[in-house]
C-alpha atoms as a PDB file:
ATOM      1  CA  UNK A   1     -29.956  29.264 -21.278  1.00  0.00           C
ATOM      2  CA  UNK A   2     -31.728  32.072 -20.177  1.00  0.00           C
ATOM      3  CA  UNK A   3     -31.332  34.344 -16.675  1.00  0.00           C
ATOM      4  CA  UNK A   4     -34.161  32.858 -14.995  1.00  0.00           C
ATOM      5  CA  UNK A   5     -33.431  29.207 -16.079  1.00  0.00           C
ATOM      6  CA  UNK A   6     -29.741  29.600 -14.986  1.00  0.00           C
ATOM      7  CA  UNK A   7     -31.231  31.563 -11.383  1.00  0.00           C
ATOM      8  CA  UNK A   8     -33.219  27.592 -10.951  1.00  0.00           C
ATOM      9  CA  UNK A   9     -30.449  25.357 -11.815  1.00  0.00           C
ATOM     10  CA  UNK A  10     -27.901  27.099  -9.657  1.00  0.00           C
ATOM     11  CA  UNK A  11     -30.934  27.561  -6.432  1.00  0.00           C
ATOM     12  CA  UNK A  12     -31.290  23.319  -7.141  1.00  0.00           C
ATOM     13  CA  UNK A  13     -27.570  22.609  -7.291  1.00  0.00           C
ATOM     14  CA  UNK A  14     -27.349  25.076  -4.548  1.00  0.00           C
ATOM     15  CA  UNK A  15     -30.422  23.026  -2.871  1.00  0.00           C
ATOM     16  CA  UNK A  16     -28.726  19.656  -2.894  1.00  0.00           C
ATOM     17  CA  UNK A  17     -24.549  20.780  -2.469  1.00  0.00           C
ATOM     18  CA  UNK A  18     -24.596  20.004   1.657  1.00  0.00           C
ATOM     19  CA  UNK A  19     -26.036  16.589   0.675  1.00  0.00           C
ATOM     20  CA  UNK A  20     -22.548  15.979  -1.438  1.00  0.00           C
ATOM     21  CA  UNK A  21     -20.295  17.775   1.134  1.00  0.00           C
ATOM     22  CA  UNK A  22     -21.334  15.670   4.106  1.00  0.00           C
ATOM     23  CA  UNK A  23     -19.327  12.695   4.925  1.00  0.00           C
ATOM     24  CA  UNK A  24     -20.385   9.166   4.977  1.00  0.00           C
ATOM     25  CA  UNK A  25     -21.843   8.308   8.407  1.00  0.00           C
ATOM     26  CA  UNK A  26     -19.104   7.321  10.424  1.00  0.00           C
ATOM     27  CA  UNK A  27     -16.460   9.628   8.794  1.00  0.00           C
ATOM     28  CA  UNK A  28     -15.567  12.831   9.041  1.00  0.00           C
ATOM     29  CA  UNK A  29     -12.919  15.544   7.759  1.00  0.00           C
ATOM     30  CA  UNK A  30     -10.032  14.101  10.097  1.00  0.00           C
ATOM     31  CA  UNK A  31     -10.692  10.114   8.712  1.00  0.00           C
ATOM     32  CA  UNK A  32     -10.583  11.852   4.914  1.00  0.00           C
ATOM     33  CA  UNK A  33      -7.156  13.545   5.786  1.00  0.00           C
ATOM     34  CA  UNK A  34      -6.028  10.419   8.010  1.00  0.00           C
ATOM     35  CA  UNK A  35      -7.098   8.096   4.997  1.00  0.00           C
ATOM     36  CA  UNK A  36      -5.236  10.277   2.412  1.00  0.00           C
ATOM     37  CA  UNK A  37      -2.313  10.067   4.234  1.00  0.00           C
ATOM     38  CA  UNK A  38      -2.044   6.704   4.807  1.00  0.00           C
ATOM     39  CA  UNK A  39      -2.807   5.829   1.327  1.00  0.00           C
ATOM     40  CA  UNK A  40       0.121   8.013   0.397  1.00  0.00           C
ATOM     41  CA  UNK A  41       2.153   5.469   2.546  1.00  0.00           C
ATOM     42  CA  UNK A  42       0.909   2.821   1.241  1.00  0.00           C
ATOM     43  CA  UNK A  43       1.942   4.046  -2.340  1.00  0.00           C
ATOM     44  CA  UNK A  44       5.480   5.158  -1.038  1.00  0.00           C
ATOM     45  CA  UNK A  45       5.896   1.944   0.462  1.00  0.00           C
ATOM     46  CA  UNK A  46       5.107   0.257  -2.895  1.00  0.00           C
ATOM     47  CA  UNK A  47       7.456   2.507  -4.953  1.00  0.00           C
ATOM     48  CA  UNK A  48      10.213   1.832  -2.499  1.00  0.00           C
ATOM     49  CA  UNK A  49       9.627  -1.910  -2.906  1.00  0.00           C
ATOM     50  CA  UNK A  50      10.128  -1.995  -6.712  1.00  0.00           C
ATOM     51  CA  UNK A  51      13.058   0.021  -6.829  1.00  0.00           C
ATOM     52  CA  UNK A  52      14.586  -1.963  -3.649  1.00  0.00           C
ATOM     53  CA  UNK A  53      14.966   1.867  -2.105  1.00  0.00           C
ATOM     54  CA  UNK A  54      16.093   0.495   1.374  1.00  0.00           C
ATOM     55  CA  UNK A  55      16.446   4.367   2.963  1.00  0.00           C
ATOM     56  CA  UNK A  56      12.514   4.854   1.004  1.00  0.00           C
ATOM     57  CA  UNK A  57      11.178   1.359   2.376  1.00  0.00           C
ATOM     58  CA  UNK A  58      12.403   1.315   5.400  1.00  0.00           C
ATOM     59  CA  UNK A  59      11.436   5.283   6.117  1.00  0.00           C
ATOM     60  CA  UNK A  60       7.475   4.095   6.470  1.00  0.00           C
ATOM     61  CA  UNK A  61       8.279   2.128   9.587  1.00  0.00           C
ATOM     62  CA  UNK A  62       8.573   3.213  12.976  1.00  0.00           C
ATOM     63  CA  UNK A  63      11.524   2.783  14.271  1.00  0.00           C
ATOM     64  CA  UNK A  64      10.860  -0.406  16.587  1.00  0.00           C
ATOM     65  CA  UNK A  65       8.659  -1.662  12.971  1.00  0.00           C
ATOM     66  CA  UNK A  66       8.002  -5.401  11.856  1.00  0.00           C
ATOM     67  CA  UNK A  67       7.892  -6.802   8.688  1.00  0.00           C
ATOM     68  CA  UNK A  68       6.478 -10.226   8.223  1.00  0.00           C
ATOM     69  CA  UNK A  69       6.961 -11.489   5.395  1.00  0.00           C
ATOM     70  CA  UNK A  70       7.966 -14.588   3.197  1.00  0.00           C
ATOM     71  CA  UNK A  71      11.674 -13.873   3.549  1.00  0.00           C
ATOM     72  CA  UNK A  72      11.130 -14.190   7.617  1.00  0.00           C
ATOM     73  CA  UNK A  73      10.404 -11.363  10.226  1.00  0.00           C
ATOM     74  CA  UNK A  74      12.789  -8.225  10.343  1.00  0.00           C
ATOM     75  CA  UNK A  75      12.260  -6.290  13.607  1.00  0.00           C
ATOM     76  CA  UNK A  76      13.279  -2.868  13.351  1.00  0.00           C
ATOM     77  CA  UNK A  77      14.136   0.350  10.923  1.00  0.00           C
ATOM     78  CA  UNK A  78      17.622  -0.958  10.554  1.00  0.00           C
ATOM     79  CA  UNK A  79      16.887  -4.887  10.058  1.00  0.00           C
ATOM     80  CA  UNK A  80      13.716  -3.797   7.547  1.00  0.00           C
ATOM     81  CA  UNK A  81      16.574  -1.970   5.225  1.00  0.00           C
ATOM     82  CA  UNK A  82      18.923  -5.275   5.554  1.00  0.00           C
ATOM     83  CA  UNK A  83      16.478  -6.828   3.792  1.00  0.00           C
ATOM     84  CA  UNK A  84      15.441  -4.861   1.027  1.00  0.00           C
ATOM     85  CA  UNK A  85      19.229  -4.338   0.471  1.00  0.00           C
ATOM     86  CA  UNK A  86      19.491  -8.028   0.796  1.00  0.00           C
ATOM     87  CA  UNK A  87      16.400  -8.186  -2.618  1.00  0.00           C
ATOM     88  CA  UNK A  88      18.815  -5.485  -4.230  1.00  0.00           C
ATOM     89  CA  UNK A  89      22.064  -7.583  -4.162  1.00  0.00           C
ATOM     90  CA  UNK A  90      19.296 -10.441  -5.902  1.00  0.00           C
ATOM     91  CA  UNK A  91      17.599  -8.623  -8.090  1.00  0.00           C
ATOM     92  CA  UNK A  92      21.250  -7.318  -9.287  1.00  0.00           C
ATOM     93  CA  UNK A  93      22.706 -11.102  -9.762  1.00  0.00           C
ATOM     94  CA  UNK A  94      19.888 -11.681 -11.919  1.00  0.00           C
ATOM     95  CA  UNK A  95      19.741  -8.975 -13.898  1.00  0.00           C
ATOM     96  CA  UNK A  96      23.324  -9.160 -14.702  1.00  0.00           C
ATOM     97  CA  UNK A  97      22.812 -13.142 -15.704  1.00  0.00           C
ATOM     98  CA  UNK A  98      19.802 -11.375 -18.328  1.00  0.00           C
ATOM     99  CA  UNK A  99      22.524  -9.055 -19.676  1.00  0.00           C
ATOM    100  CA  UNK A 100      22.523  -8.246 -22.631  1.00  0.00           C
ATOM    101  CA  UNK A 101      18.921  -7.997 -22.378  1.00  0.00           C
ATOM    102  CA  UNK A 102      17.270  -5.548 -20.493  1.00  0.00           C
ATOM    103  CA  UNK A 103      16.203  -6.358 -16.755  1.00  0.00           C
ATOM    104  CA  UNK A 104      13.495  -8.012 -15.723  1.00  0.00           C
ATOM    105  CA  UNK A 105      11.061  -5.572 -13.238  1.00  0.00           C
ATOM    106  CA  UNK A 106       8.513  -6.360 -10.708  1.00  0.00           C
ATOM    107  CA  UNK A 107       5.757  -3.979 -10.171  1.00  0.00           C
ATOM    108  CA  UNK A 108       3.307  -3.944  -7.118  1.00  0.00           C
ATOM    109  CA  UNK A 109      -0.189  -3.186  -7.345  1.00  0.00           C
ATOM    110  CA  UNK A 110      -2.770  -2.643  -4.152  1.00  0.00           C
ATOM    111  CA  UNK A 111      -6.893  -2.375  -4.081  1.00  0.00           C
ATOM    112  CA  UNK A 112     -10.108  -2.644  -1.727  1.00  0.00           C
ATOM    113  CA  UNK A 113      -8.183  -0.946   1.346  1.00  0.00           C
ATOM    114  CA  UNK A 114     -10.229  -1.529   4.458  1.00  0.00           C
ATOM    115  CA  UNK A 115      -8.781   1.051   6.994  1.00  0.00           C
ATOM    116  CA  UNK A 116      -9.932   1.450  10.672  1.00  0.00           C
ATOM    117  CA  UNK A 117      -8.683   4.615  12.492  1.00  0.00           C
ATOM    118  CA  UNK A 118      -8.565   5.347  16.478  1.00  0.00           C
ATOM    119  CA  UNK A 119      -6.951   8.199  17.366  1.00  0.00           C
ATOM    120  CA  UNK A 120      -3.125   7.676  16.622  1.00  0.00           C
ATOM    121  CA  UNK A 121      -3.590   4.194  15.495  1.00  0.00           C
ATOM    122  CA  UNK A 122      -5.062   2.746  12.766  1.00  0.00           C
ATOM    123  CA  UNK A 123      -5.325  -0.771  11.051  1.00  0.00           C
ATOM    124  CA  UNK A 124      -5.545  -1.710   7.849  1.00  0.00           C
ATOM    125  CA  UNK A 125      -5.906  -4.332   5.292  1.00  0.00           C
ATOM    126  CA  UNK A 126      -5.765  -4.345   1.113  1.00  0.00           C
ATOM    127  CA  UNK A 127      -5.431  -6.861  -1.100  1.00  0.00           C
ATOM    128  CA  UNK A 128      -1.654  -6.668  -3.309  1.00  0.00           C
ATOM    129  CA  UNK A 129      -0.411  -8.600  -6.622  1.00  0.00           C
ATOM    130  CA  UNK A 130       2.470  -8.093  -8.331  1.00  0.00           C
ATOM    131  CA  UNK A 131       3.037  -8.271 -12.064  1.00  0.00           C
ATOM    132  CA  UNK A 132       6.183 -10.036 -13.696  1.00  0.00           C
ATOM    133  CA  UNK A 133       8.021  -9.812 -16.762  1.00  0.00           C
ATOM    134  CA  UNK A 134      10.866 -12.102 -16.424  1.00  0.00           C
ATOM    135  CA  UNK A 135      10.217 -14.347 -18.962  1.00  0.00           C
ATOM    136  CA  UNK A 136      11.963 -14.475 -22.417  1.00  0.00           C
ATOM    137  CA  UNK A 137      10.032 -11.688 -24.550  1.00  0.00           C
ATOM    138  CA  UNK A 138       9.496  -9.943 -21.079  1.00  0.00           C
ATOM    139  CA  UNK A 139       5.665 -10.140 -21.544  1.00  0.00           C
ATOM    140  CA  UNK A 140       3.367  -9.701 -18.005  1.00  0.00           C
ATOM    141  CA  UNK A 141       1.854 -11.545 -15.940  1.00  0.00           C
ATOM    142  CA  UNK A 142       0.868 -11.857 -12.233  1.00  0.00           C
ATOM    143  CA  UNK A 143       3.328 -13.677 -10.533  1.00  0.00           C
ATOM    144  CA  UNK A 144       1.865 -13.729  -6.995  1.00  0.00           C
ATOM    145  CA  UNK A 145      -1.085 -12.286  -4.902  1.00  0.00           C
ATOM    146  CA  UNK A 146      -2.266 -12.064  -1.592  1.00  0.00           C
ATOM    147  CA  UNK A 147      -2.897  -9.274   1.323  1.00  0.00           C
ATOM    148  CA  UNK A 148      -1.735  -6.817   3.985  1.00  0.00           C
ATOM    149  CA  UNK A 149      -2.594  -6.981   7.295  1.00  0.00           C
ATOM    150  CA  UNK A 150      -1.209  -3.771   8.907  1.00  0.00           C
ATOM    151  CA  UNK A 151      -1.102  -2.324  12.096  1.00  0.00           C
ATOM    152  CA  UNK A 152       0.042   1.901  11.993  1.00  0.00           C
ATOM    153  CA  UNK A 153       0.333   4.584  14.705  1.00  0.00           C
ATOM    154  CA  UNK A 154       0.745   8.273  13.959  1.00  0.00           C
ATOM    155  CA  UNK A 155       4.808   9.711  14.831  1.00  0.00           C
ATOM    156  CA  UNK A 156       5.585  13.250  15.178  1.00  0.00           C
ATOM    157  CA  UNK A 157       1.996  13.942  13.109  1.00  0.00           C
ATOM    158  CA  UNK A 158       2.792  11.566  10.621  1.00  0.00           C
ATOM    159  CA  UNK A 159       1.438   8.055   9.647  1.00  0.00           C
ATOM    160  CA  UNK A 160       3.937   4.995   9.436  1.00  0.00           C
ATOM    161  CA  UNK A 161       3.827   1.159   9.677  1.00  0.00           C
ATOM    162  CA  UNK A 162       4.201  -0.740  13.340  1.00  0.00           C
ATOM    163  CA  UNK A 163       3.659  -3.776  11.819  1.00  0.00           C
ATOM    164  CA  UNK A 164       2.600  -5.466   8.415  1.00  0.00           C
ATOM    165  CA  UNK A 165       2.156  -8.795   7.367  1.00  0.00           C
ATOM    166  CA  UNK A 166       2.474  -9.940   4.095  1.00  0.00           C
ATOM    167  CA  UNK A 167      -0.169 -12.884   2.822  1.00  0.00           C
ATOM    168  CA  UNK A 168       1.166 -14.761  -0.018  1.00  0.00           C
ATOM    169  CA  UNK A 169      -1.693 -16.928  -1.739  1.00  0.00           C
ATOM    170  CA  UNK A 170       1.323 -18.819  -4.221  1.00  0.00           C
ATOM    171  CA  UNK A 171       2.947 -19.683  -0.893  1.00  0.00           C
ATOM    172  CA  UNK A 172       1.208 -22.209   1.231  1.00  0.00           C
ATOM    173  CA  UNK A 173       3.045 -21.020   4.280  1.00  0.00           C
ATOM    174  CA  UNK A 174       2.150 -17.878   3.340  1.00  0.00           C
ATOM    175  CA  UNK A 175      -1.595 -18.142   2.514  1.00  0.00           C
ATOM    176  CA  UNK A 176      -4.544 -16.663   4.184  1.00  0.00           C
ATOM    177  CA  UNK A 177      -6.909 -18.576   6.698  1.00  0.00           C
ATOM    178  CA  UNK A 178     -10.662 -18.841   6.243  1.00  0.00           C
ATOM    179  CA  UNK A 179     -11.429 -15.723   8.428  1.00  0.00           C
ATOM    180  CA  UNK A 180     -12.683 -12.538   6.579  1.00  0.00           C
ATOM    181  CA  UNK A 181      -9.950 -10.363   7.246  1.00  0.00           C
ATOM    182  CA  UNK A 182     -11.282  -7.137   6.934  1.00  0.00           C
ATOM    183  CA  UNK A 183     -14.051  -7.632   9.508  1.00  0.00           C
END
């Protein structure tokens, strides 16, 4: 490529950069930052989950947090890790009926994150499924599906759960109503 062809290119690319660089309407540098963060929540959250890490889970609640989920409503940091310790002691009773085999894991996956942000709060709502292997030759599949519907507030400059509630579509107590809930 010669000088003067290489002089155009960059004066176009040049030409059409602030077009890239702007933020969607409605967003801004802040929502970016705010999003990133709370994504990174959301994937520490996850992590904690399928290692039952009761300190980790727990840790992206507020203090005065709710979890709503199939196993009932836990109010608070402390009750939130009761539970997850309470899906360790189960998870450990089963994997020591597999033995000799090796255990059985559970991962969680999350998509299409909706997430509305006002100042210090913030709600937010993503779909989840979770892929077994628990069967005989330990092959995958998806063992249950449903939603998030979260409520957050910013503490001490960082993001954390208030409240989520779990949606379990294999549950019928547990499934979603007819309501978009992302609107």
């Amino acid at each position: 490529m010669n000088k003067t062809m290489t002089n155009v290119l960059v004066s176009a690319l040049l030409a059409v950069a602030p077009a890239f660089a702007a933020a969607p309407a409605g967003y801004d540098a802040k929502y970016a930052a705010d999003r990133a963060e709370i994504e990174d929540l959301q994937a520490r959250y996850i992590f904690a989950l399928d290692w039952q890490d009761a300190d980790a889970y727990a840790s992206t609640f507020t203090e005065d947090g709710v979890l709503d989920w199939a196993g009932g409503i836990a109010k608070g940091r402390e009750a939130i890790r009761a539970e997850v310790r309470g899906m360790r002691a189960s998870f450990a009773k089963k994997e020591a009926g597999d033995a000799p085999r090796r255990p059985a894991r559970l991962r969680h996956l999350t998509t299409n994150a909706v997430l509305k942000i006002d100042g210090d709060h913030a709600t937010h709502v993503a779909y989840w499924f979770e892929l077994d292997n628990d069967g005989r030759d330990r092959w995958p599949y998806v063992g249950g599906y449903g939603h998030y519907e979260d409520e957050l507030r910013r503490v001490n400059g960082h993001w954390l759960y208030t409240k989520r509630k779990i949606f379990n579509e294999v549950m019928d107590s547990r499934a979603a109503g007819p309501q978009n809930p992302a609107r």
